[in-house]
C-alpha atoms as a PDB file:
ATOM      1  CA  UNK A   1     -30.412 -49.537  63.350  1.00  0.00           C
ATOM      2  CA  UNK A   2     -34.114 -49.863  65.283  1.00  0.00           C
ATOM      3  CA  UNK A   3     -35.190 -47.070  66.510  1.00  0.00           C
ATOM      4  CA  UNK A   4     -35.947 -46.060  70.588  1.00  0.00           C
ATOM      5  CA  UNK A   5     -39.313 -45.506  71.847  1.00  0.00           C
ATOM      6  CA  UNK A   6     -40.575 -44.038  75.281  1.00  0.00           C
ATOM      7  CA  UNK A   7     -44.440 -45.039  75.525  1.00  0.00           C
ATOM      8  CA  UNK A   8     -46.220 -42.585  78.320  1.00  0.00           C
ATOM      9  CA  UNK A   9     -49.165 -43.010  79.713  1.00  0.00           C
ATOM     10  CA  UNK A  10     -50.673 -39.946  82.043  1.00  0.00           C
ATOM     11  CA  UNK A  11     -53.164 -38.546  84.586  1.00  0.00           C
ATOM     12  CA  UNK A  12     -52.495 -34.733  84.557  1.00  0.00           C
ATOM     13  CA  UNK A  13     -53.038 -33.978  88.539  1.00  0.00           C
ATOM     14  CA  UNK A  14     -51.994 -30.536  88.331  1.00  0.00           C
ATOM     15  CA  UNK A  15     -52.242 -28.736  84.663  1.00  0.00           C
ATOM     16  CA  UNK A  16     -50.173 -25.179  85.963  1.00  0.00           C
ATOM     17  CA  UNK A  17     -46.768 -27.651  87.262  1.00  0.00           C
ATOM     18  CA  UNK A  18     -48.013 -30.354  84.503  1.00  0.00           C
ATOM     19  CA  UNK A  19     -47.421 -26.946  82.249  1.00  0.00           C
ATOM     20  CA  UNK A  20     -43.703 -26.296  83.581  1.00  0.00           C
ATOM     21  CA  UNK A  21     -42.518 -30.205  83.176  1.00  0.00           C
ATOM     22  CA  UNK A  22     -43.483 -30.351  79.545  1.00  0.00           C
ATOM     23  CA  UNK A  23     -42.069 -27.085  78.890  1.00  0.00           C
ATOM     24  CA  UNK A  24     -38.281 -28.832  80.719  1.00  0.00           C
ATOM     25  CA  UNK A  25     -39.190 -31.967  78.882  1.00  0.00           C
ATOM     26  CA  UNK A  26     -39.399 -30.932  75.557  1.00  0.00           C
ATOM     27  CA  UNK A  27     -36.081 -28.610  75.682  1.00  0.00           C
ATOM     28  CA  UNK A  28     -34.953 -32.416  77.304  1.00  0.00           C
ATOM     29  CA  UNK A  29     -36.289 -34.538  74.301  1.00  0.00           C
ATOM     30  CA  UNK A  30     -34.535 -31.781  71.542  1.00  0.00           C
ATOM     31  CA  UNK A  31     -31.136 -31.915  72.980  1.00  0.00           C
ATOM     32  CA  UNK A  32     -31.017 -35.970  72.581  1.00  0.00           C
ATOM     33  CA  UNK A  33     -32.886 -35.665  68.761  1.00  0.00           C
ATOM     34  CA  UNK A  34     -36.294 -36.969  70.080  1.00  0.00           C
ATOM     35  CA  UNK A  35     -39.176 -36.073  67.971  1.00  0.00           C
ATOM     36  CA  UNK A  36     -43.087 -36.565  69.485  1.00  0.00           C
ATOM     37  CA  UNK A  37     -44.778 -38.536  67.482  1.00  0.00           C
ATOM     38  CA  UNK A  38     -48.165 -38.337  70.082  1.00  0.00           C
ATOM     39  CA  UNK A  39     -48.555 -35.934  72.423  1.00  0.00           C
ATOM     40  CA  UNK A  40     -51.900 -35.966  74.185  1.00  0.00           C
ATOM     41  CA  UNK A  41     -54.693 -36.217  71.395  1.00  0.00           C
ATOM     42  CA  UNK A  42     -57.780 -38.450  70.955  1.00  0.00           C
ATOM     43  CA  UNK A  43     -57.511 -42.051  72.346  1.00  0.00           C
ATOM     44  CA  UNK A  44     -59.843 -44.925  73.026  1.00  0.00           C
ATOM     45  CA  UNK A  45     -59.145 -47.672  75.380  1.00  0.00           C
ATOM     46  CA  UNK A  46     -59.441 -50.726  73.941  1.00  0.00           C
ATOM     47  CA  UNK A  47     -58.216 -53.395  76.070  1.00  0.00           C
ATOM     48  CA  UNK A  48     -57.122 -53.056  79.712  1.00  0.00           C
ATOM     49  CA  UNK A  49     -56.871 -49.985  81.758  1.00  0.00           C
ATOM     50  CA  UNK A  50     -55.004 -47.105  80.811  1.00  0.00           C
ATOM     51  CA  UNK A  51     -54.956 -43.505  81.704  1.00  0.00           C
ATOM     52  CA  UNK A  52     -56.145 -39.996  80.073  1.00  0.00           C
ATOM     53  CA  UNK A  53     -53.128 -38.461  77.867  1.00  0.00           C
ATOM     54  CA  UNK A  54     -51.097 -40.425  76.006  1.00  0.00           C
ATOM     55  CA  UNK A  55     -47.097 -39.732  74.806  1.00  0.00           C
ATOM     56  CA  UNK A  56     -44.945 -41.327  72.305  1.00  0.00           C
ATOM     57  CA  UNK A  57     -41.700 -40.284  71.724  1.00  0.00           C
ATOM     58  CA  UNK A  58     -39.037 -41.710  68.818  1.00  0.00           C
ATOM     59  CA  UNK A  59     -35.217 -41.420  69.423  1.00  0.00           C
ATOM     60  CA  UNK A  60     -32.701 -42.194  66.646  1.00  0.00           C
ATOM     61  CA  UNK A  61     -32.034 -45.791  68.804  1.00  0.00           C
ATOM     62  CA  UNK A  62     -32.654 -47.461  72.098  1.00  0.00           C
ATOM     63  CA  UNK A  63     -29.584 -46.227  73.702  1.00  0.00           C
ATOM     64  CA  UNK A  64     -30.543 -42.808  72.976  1.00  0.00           C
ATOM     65  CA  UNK A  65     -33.694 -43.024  74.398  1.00  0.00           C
ATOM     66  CA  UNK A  66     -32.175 -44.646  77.486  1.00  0.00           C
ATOM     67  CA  UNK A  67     -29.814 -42.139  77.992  1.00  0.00           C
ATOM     68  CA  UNK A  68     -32.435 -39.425  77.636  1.00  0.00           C
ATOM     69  CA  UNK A  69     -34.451 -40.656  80.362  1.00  0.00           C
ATOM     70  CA  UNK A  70     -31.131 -40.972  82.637  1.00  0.00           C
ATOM     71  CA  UNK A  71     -30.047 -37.791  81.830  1.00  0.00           C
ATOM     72  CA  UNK A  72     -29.561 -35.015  84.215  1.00  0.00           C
ATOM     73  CA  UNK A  73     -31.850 -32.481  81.948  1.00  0.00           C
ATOM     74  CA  UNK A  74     -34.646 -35.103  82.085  1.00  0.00           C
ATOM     75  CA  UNK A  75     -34.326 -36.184  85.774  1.00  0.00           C
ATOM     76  CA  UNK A  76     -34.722 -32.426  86.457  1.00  0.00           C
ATOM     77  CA  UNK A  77     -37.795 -32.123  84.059  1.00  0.00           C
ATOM     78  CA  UNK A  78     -39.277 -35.402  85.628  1.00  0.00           C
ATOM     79  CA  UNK A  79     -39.020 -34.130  89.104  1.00  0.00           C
ATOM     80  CA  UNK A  80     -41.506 -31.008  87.973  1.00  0.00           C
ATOM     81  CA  UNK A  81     -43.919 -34.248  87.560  1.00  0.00           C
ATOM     82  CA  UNK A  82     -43.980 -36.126  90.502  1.00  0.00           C
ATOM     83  CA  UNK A  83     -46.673 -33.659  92.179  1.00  0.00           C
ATOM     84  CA  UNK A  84     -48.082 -32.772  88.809  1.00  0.00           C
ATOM     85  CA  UNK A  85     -49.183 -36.093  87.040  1.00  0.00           C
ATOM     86  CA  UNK A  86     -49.243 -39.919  87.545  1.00  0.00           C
ATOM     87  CA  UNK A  87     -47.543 -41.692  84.708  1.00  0.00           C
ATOM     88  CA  UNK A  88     -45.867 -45.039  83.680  1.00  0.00           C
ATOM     89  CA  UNK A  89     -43.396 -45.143  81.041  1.00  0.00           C
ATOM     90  CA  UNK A  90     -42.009 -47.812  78.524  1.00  0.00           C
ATOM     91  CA  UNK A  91     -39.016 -47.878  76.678  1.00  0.00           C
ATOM     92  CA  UNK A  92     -38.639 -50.043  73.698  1.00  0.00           C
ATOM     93  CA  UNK A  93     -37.077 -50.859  70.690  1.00  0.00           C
ATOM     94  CA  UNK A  94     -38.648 -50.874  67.480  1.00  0.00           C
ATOM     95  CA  UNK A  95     -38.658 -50.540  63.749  1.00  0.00           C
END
């Protein structure tokens, strides 16, 4: 079964609330068997435009990954966010 993949991509606006989301997040990406594979680090943009802290996380399948994001323990971790960061995120399947 392919795995699920959410691809974020982040300006930290606020490090103190950006501090409490990841904290809500993580406890979040545990209960649904997420594992980080990036979490902030190095990056170089290549191509395009992108933004300063990069996240990858890998969920045993798509469906799990969706669910994650949907869930109420997320949707409460995301709202800690919204005045804390601007992000995108991607969900897709992969290998």
């Amino acid at each position: 079964m392919a795995k699920g993949y959410i691809i974020a991509s982040v300006n930290v606006t606020n490090p103190d609330a950006y501090a409490a989301y990841a904290k809500a997040a993580s406890a979040a990406v545990a209960k649904f068997g997420g594992t980080y594979l990036v979490r902030g680090g190095r990056s170089e943009t290549l191509e395009g435009t992108t933004r300063t802290r990069n996240v990858v996380l890998e969920f045993p399948d798509y469906q799990t990954a969706h669910d994650f994001y949907h869930s109420p323990d997320y949707t409460a971790a995301r709202a800690l966010r919204l005045n804390a960061a601007e992000a995108a995120f991607l969900l897709v399947e992969g290998a």
